[in-house]
Protein backbone atom coordinates (compact mmCIF):
# COMPACT_ATOMS: atom_id res chain seq x y z
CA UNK A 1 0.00 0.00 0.00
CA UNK A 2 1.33 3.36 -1.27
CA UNK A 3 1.75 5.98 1.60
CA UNK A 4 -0.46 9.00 0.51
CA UNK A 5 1.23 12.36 0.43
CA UNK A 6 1.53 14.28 3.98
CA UNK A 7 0.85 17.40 2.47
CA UNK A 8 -2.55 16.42 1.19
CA UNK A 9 -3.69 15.16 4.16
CA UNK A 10 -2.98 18.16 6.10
CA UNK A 11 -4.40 20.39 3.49
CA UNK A 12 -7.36 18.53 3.25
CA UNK A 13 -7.57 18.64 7.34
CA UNK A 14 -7.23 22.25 6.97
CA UNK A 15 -9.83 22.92 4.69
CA UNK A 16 -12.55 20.82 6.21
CA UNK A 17 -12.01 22.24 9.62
CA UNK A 18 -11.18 26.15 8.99
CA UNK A 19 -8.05 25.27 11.31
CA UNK A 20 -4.37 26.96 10.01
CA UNK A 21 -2.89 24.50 7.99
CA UNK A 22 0.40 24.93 10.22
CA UNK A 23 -1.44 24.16 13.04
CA UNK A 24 -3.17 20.83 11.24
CA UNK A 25 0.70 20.26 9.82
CA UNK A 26 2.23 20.00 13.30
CA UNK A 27 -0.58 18.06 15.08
CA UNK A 28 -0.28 15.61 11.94
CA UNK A 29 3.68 15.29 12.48
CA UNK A 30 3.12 14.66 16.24
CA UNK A 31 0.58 12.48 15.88
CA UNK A 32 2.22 10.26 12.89
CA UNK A 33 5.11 10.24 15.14
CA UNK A 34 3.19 8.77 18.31
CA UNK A 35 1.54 6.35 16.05
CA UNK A 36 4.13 5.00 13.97
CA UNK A 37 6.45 4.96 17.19
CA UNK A 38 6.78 0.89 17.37
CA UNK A 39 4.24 -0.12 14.79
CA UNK A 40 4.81 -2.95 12.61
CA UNK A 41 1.60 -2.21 10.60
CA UNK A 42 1.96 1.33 9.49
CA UNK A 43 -0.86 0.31 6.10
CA UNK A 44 -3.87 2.09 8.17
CA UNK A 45 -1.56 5.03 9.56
CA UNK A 46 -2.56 7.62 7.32
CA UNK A 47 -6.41 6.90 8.15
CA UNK A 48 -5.99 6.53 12.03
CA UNK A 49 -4.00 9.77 12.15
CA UNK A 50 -6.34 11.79 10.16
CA UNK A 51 -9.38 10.62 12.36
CA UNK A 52 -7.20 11.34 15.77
CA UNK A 53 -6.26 14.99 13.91
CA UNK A 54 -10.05 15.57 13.15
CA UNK A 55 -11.36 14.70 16.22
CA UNK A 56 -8.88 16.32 18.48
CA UNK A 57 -9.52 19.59 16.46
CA UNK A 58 -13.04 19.54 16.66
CA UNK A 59 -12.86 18.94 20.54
CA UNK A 60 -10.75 21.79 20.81
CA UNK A 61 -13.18 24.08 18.64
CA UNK A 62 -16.41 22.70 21.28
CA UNK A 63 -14.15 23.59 24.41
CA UNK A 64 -13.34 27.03 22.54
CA UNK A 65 -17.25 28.00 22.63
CA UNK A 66 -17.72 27.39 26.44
């Protein structure tokens, strides 16, 4: 399985969410880095770390409105 292209994914974050794109980037390169630390699988990463990405940005934006 081909590894897709960082950049895309963190645009595509970006865009969907309204967050700054080098905000999306760094949470993306943390994250990747947490998830790939140790794994011998690494076909799903992409996926898992653009869920993880999403979600943690969108419970940032709901704890930004209280």
């Amino acid at each position: 399985m081909t590894q897709p292209n960082v950049d895309d994914l963190v645009q595509s974050i970006a865009n969907d969410t309204g967050a700054p794109r080098e905000t999306v980037s760094a949470m993306v390169s943390q994250i990747w880095q947490a998830f790939s630390d140790g794994a011998q699988i690494t076909d799903y990463l992409a996926v898992l770390v653009t869920k993880r990405v999403r979600e943690d940005l969108l419970n940032q934006s709901r704890r930004n409105r209280h």
